[in-house]
Protein backbone atom coordinates (compact mmCIF):
# COMPACT_ATOMS: atom_id res chain seq x y z
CA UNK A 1 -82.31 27.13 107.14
CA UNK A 2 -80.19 26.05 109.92
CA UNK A 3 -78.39 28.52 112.07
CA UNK A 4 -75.36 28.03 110.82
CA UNK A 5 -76.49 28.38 107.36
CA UNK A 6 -77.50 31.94 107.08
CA UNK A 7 -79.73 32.65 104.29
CA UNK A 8 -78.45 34.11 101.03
CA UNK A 9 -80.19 37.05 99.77
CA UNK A 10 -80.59 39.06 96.42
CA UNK A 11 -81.62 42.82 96.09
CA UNK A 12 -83.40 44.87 93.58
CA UNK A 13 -83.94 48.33 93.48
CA UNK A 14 -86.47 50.19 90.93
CA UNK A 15 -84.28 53.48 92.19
CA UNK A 16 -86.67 56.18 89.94
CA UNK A 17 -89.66 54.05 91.56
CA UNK A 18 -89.04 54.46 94.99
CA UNK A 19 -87.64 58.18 94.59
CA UNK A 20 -91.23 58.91 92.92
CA UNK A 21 -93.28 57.58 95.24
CA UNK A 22 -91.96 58.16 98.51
CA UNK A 23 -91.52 62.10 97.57
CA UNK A 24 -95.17 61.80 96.43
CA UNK A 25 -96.41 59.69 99.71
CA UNK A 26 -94.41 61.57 102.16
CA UNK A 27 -92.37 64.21 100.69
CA UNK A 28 -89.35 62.46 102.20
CA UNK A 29 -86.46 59.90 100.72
CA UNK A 30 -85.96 56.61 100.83
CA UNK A 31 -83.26 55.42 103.95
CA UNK A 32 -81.35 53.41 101.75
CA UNK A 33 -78.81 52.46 105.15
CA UNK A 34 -81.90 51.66 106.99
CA UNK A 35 -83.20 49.48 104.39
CA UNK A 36 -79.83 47.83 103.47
CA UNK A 37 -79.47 46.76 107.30
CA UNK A 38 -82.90 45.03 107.72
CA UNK A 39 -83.04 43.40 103.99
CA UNK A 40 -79.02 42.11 105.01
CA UNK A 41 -79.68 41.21 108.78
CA UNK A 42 -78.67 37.82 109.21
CA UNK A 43 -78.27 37.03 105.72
CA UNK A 44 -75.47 36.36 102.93
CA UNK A 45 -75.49 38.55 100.04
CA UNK A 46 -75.82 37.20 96.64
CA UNK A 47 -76.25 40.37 94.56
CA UNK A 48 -77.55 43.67 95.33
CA UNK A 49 -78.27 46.13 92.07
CA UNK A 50 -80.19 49.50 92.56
CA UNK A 51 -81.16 50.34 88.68
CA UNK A 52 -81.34 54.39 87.74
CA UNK A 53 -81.32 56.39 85.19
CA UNK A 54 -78.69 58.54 84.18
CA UNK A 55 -79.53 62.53 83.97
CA UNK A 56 -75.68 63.29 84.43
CA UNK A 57 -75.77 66.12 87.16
CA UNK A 58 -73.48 65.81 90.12
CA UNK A 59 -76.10 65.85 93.17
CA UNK A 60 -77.25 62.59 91.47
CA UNK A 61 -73.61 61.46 90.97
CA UNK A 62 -73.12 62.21 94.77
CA UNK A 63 -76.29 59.98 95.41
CA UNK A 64 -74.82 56.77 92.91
CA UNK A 65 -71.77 57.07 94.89
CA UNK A 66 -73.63 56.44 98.26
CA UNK A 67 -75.49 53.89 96.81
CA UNK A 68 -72.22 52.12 95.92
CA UNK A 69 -70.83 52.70 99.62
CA UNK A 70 -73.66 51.29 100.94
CA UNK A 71 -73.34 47.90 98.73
CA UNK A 72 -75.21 48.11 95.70
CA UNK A 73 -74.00 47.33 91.99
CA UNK A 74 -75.52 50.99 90.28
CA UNK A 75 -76.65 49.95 86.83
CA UNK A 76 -77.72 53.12 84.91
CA UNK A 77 -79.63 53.83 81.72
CA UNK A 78 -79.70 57.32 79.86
CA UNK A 79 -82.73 59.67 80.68
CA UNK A 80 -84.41 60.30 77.05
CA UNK A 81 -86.89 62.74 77.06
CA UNK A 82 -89.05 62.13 74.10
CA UNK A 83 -90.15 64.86 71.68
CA UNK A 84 -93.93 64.96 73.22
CA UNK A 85 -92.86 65.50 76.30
CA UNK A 86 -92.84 62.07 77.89
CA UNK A 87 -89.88 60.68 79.40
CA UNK A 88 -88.60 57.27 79.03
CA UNK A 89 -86.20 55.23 81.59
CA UNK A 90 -87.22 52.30 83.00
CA UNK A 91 -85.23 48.97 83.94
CA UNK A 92 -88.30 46.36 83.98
CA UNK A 93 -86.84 44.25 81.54
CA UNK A 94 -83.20 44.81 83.09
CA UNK A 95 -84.79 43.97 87.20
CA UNK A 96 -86.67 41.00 85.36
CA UNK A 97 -83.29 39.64 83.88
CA UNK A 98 -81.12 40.03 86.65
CA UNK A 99 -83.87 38.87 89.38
CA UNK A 100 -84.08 35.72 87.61
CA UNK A 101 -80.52 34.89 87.02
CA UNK A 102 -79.30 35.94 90.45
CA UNK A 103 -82.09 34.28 92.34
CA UNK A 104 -81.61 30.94 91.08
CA UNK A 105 -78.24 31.53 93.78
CA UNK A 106 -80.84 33.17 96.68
CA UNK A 107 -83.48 31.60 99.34
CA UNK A 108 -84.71 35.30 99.12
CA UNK A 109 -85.31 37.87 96.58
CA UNK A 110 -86.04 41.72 97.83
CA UNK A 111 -88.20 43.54 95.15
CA UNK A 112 -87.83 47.40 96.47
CA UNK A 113 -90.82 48.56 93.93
CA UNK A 114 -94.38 49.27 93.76
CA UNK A 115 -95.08 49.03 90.40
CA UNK A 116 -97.26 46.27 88.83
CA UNK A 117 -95.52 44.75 86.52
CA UNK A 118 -93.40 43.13 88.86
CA UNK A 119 -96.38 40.60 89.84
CA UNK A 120 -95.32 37.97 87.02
CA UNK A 121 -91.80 38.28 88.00
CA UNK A 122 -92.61 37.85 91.90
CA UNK A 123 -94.91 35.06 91.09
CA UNK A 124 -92.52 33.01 88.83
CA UNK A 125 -90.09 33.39 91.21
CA UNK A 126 -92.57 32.30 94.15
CA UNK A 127 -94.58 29.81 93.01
CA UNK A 128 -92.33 28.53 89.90
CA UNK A 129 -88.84 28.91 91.43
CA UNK A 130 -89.60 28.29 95.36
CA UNK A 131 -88.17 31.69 96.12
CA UNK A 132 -89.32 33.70 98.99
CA UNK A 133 -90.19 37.10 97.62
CA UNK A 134 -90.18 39.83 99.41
CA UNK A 135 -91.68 43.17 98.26
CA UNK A 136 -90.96 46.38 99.69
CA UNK A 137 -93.23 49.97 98.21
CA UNK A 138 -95.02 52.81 99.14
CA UNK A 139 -98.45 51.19 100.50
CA UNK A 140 -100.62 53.77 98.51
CA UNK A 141 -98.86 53.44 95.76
CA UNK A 142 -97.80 49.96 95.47
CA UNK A 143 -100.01 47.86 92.71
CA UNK A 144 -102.35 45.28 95.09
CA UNK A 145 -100.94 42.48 92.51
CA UNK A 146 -97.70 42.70 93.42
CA UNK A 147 -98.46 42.53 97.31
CA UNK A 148 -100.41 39.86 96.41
CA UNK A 149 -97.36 38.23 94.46
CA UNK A 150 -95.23 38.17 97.26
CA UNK A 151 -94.23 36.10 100.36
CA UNK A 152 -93.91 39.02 102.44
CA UNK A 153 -94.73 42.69 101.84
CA UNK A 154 -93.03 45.50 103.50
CA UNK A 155 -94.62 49.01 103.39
CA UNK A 156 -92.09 51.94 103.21
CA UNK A 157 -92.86 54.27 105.69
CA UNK A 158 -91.51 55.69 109.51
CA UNK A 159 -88.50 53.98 109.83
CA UNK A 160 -87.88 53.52 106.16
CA UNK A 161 -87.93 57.18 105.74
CA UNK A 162 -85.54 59.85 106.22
CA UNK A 163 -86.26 63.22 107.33
């Protein structure tokens, strides 16, 4: 990229991911501000979707709204709590989807999640699309195979924390 062609970025955001495993990690949150101005330095914005799921209660409200201040499209999915106790609400499927259509547009794609099914998705989009991937999770707790999927892996931590 030339200078005067900044590169144009897309975001993803496994929101339930992140929340999980930095509170684990660190017992701290995620800087979502902090994050949004070093993923954005520099760059154009394509598309930028944090993914969540959808327990209804206000303090989580509060946090979608800041979410949306910051930048980020807040896609949302209902909570279900299954009968033996297990919960279900992921967005795989919904990151995979969106990842691919919106990076076709992007030089970069920013994966904010540790978890290990991601690998194929940062791989296609590596080696098969000529994407630059970069993956951003809580070291510990970030599958090896998706660090080793990626251009360029960030650990959350420090800076990336608040608190």
């Amino acid at each position: 990229m030339t200078a005067a062609t900044p590169e144009k970025v897309a975001i993803f955001v496994d929101v339930q991911n992140v929340y999980y495993t930095t509170r684990s990690a660190f017992k701290r949150n995620f800087d979502y501000n902090r994050f949004w101005a070093q993923a954005t330095e520099g760059r154009d914005l394509v598309k930028a979707v944090a993914y969540a799921t959808d327990r209804g209660d206000q303090k989580q409200r509060e946090f979608q709204n800041i979410l949306r201040a910051i930048g980020f499209d807040v896609r949302l999915k209902p909570f279900i709590q299954r009968a033996d106790g297990s919960a279900k609400g992921d967005w795989d499927v919904g990151i995979t989807i969106d990842a691919l259509e919106f990076g076709q547009q992007a030089d970069v794609v920013v994966l904010v999640s540790g978890d290990g099914d991601f690998d194929l998705l940062a791989n296609k989009l590596r080696v098969g699309e000529g994407k630059r991937v970069e993956v951003y999770g809580v070291a510990k707790l970030t599958a090896a195979a998706l660090i080793n999927a990626a251009s360029e892996y960030f650990p959350i931590d420090g800076d990336l924390l608040l608190g």
